[in-house]
Protein backbone atom coordinates (compact mmCIF):
# COMPACT_ATOMS: atom_id res chain seq x y z
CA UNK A 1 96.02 141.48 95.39
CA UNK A 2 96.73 138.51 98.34
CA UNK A 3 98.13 140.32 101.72
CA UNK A 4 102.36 139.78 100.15
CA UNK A 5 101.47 142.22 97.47
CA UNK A 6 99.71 144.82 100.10
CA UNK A 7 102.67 144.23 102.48
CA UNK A 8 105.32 144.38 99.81
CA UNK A 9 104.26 147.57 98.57
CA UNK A 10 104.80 149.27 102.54
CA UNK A 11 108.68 147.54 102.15
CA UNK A 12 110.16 151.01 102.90
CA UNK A 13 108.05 151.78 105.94
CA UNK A 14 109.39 148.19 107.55
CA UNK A 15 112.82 148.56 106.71
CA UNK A 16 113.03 151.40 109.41
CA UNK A 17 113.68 148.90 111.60
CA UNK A 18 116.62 149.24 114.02
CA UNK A 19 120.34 147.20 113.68
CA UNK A 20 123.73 147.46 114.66
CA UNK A 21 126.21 149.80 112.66
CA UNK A 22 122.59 150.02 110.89
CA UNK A 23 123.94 147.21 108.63
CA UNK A 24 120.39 145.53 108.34
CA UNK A 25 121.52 142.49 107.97
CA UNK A 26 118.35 141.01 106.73
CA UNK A 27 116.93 139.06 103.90
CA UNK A 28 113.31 139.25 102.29
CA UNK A 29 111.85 136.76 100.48
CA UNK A 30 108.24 137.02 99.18
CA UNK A 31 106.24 133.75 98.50
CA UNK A 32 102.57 133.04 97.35
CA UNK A 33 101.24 133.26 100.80
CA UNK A 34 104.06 133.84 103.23
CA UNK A 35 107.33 135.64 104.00
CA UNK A 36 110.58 134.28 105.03
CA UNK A 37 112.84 136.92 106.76
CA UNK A 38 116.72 135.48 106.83
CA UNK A 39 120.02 136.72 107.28
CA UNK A 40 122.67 138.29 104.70
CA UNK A 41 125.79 136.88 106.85
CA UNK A 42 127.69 139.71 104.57
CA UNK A 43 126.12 141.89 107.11
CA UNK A 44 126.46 140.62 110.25
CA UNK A 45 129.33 141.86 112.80
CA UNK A 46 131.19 138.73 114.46
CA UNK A 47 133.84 140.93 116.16
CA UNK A 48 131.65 142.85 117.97
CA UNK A 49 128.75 140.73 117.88
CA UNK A 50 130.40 137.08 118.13
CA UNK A 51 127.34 135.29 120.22
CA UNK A 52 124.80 137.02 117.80
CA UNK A 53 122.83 138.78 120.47
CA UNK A 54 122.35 142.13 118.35
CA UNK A 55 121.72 139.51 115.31
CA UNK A 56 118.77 138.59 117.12
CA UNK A 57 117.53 141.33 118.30
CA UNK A 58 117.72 142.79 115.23
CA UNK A 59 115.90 140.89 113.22
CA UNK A 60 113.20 140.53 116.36
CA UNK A 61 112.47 144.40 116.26
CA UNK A 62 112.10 143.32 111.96
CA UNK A 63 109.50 141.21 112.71
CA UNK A 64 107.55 143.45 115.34
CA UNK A 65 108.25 146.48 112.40
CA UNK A 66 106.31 144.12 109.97
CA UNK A 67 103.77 143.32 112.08
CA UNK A 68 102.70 146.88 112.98
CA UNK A 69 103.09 147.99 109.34
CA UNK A 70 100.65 145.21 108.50
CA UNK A 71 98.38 146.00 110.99
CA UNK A 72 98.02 149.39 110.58
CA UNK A 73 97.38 148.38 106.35
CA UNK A 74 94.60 146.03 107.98
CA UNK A 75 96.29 142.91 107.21
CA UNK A 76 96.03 139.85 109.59
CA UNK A 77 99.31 138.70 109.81
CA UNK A 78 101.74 136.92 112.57
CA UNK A 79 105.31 135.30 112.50
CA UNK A 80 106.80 131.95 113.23
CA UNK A 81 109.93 132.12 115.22
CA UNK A 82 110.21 128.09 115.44
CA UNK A 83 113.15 128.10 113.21
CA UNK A 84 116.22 129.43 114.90
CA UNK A 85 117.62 130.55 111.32
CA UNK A 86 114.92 132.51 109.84
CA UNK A 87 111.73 134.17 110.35
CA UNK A 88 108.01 132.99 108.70
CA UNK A 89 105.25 135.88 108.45
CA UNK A 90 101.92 134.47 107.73
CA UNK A 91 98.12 135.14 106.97
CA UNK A 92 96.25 134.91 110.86
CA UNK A 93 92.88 134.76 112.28
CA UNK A 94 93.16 138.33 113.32
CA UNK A 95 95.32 141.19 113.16
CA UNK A 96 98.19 141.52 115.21
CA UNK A 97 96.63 143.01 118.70
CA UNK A 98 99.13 146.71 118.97
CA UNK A 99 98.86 149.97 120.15
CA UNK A 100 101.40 151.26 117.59
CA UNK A 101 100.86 152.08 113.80
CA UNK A 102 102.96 152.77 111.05
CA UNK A 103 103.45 156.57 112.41
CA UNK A 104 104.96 155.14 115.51
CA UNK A 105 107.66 153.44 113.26
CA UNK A 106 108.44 157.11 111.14
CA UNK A 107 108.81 159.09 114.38
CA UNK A 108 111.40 156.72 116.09
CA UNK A 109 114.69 158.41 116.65
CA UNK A 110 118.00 157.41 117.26
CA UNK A 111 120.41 160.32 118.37
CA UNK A 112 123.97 160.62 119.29
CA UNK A 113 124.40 164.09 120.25
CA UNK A 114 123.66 165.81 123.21
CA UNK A 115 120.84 165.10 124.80
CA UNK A 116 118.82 167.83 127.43
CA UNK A 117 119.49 167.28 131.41
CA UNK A 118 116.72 165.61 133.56
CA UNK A 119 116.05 162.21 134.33
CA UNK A 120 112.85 160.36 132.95
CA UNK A 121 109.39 160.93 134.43
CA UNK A 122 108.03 158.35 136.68
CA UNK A 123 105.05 158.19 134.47
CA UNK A 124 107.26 156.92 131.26
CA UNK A 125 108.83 154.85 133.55
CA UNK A 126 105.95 153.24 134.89
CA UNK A 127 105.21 152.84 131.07
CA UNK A 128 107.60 150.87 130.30
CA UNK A 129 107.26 146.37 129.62
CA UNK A 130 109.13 144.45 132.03
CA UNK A 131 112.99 143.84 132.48
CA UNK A 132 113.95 147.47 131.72
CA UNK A 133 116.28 148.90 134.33
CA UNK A 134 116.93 152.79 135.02
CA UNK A 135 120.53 153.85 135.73
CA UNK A 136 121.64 157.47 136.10
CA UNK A 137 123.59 158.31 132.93
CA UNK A 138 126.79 159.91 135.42
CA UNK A 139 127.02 156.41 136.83
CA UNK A 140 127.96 154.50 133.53
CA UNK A 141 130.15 157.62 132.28
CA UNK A 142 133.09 155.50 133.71
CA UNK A 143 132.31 152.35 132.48
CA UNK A 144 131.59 153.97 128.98
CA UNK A 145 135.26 155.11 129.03
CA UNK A 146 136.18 151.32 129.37
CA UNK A 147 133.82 150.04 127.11
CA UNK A 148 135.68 152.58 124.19
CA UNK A 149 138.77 151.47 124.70
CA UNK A 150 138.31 148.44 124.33
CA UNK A 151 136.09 148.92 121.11
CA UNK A 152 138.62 151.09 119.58
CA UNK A 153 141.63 149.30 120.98
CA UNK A 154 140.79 145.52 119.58
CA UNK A 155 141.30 145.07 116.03
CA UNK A 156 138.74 142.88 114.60
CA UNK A 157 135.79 145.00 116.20
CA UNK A 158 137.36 148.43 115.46
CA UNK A 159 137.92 147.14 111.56
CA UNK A 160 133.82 146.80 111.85
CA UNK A 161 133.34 149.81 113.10
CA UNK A 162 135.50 151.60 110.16
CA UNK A 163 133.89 149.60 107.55
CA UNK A 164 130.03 150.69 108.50
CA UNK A 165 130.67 154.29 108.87
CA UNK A 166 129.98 156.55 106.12
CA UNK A 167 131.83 159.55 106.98
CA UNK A 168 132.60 160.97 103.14
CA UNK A 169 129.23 162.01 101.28
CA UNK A 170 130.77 161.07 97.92
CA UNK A 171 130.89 157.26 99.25
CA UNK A 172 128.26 155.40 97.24
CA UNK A 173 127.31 153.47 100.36
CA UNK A 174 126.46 156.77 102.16
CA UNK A 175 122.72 156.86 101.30
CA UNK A 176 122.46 153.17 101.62
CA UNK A 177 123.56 151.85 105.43
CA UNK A 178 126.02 151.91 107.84
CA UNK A 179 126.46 155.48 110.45
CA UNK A 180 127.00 158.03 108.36
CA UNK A 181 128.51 161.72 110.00
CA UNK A 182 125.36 163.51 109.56
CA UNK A 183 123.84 160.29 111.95
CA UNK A 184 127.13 160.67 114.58
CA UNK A 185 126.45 164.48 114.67
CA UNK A 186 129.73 165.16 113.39
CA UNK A 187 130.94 168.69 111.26
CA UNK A 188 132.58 168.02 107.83
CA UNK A 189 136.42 168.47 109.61
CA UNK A 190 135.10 166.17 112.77
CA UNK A 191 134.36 163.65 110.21
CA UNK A 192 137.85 164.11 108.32
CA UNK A 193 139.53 163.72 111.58
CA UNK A 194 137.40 160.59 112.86
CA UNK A 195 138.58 158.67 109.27
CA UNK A 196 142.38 160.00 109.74
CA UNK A 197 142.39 158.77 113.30
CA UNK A 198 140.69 155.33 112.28
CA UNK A 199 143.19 154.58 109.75
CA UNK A 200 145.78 155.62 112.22
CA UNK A 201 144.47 152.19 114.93
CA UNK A 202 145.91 150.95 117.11
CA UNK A 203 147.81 154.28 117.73
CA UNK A 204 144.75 156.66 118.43
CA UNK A 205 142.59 154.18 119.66
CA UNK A 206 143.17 156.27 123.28
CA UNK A 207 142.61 159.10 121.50
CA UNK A 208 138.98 158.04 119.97
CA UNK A 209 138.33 156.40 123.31
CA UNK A 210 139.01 159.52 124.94
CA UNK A 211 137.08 162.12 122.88
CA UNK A 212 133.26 160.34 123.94
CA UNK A 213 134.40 160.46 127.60
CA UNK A 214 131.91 163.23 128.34
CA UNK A 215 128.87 161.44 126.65
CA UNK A 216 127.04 160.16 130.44
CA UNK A 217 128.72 163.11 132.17
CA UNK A 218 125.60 164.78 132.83
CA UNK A 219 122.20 164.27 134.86
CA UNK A 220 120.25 161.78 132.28
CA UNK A 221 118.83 158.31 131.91
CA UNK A 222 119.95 155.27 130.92
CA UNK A 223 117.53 152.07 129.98
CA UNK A 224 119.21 148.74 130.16
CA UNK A 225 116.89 145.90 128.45
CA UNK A 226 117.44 142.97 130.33
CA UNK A 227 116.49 139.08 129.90
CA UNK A 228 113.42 138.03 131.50
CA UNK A 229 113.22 133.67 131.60
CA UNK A 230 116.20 130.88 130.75
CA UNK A 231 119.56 131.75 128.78
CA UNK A 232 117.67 129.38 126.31
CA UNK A 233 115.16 132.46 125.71
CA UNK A 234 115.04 133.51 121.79
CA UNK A 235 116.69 136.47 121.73
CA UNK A 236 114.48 137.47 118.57
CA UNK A 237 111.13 138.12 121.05
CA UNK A 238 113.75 140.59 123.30
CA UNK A 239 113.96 142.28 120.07
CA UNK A 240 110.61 142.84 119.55
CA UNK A 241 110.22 143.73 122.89
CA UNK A 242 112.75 146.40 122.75
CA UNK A 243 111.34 147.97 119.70
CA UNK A 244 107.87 148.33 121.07
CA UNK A 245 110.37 150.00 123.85
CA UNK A 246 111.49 152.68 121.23
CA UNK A 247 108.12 153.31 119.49
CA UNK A 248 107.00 154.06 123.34
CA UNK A 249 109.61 156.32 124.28
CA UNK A 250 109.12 158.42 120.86
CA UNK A 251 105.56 158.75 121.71
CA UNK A 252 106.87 160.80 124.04
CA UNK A 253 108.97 162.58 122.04
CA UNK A 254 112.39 160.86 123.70
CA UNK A 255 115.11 159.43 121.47
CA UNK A 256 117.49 156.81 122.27
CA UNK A 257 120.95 156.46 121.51
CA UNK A 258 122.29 152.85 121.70
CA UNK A 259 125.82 151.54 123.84
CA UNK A 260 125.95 148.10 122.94
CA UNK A 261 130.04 148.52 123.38
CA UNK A 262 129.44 148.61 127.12
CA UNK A 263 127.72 144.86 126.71
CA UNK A 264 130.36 144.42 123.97
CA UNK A 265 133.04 144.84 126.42
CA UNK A 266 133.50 141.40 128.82
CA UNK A 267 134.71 143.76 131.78
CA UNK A 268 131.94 146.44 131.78
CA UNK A 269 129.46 143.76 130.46
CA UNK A 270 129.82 141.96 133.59
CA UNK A 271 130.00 145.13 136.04
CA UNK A 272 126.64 145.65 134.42
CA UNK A 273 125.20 142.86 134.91
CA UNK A 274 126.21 142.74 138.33
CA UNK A 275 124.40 146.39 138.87
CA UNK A 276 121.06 145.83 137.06
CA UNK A 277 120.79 142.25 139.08
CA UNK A 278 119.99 140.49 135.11
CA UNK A 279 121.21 139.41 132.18
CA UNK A 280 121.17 142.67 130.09
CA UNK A 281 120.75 142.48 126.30
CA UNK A 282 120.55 145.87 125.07
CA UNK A 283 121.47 149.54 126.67
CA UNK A 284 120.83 152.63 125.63
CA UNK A 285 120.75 156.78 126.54
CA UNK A 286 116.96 158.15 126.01
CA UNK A 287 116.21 161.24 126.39
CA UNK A 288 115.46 164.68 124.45
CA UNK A 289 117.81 165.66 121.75
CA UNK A 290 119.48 169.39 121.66
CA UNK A 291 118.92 169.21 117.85
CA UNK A 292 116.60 166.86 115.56
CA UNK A 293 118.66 164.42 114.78
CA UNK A 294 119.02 163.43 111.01
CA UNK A 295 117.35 160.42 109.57
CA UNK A 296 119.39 157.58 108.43
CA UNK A 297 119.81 155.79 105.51
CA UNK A 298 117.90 152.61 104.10
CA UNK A 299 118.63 150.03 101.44
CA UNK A 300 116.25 150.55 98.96
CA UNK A 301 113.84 147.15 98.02
């Protein structure tokens, strides 16, 4: 059995990887002696997404995923990121040099609930790879408002956002992708009235904006992952960079919750930008949730 077969058979471990809406919007195709990650463009989100930064990140965090699983099955295995369009793992010298194993990738957590006060330790900090900014979560809680209405209040990105959640258990997509309410931390009649008021748009879209005002309004921490050489960077290595982020924060029992609308959003976009002095790519809360938050759903192989 050549290292495809041994990698093929951990499939499930390295589709935990992180995406947007959790649409993983990648392809997998196994050769003799390679694999060629691509993208299903039936899964990609060009309203919300229209430069194809969470694209790229996406499928960068894939990559690093892969990696570790091989590593941790022994396998020596790297990727070629020379093509802009797709993604080459191959057989290596050695095995990819990381701290993390396949553990690492089953304890990540994403949750979007409550999260406990208190900022994060110096030590985790300290931690953390280069280009990640710490902002209080109180002092985004504004721009978050901003950042919601315009999500909810511009068509083409809130018609996204209703087509990847999963909100009904009885949908057939529900154990397959998207945000489902068990993910969202929502009860059976906050879910009802989330898909009423989303078929209602644009009339509620205050109303939506307004009811995850409270989200930052408490003493937390925010991480903003920001770009560290040229504009010309590949956005896929940011992506792998901000998953080994992730892993590292779970090893210390933190989950993250991602905002991408407030880099979605031109006007708080730029604000931020302007605060963390960079070029941010990704933001997210981290912190420790009130309740273990659920896992979510995978496309099967």
């Amino acid at each position: 059995m050549n290292w495809v077969s041994v990698l093929r058979e951990r499939e499930s471990l390295f589709r935990r990887a992180p995406s947007a809406h959790n649409t993983q919007p990648w392809t997998i195709d196994y050769r003799s002696d390679d694999i060629v990650i691509g993208v299903d463009p039936a899964r990609s989100l060009p309203g919300s997404d229209p430069t194809g930064r969470d694209l790229a990140l996406g499928l960068g965090a894939f990559a690093e995923t892969c990696l570790i699983v091989a590593a941790d099955a022994g396998l020596a295995v790297d990727c070629d990121l020379s093509d802009p369009h797709r993604i080459r793992l191959h057989s290596s010298p050695a095995k990819y040099d990381t701290i993390f194993r396949s553990v690492d990738i089953e304890a990540r957590r994403v949750a979007r609930g409550p999260y406990g006060e208190g900022l994060l330790d110096l030590v985790i900090l300290a931690a953390l790879e280069p280009g990640i900014v710490h902002v209080r979560s109180r002092d985004l809680a504004g721009e978050l408002e901003v950042a919601d209405r315009w999500m909810f209040g511009t068509p083409p990105v809130a018609r996204e956002l209703r087509e990847w959640l999963r909100l009904d258990p009885s949908d057939p997509r529900y154990r397959q992708d998207g945000l489902t309410d068990r993910a969202l931390g929502l009860s059976r009649l906050e879910a009802r009235v989330l898909s009423g008021a989303l078929r209602a748009l644009p009339i509620t879209h205050r109303l939506l904006a307004a009811s995850g005002r409270n989200l930052l309004r408490y003493e937390g921490s925010v991480l903003v992952l920001t770009a560290q050489c040229s504009s010309q960077r590949d956005l896929r290595l940011d992506g792998r960079r901000l998953l080994r982020t992730w892993l590292l924060l779970a090893r210390f029992g933190l989950a993250v919750h991602p905002l991408s609308q407030l880099l979605d959003c031109p006007v708080t976009a730029s604000r931020l930008a302007s605060r963390v002095g960079a070029m941010p790519l990704a933001v997210f809360r981290v912190g420790h949730p009130r309740q273990e938050p659920p896992r979510s759903a995978r496309l099967s192989s």
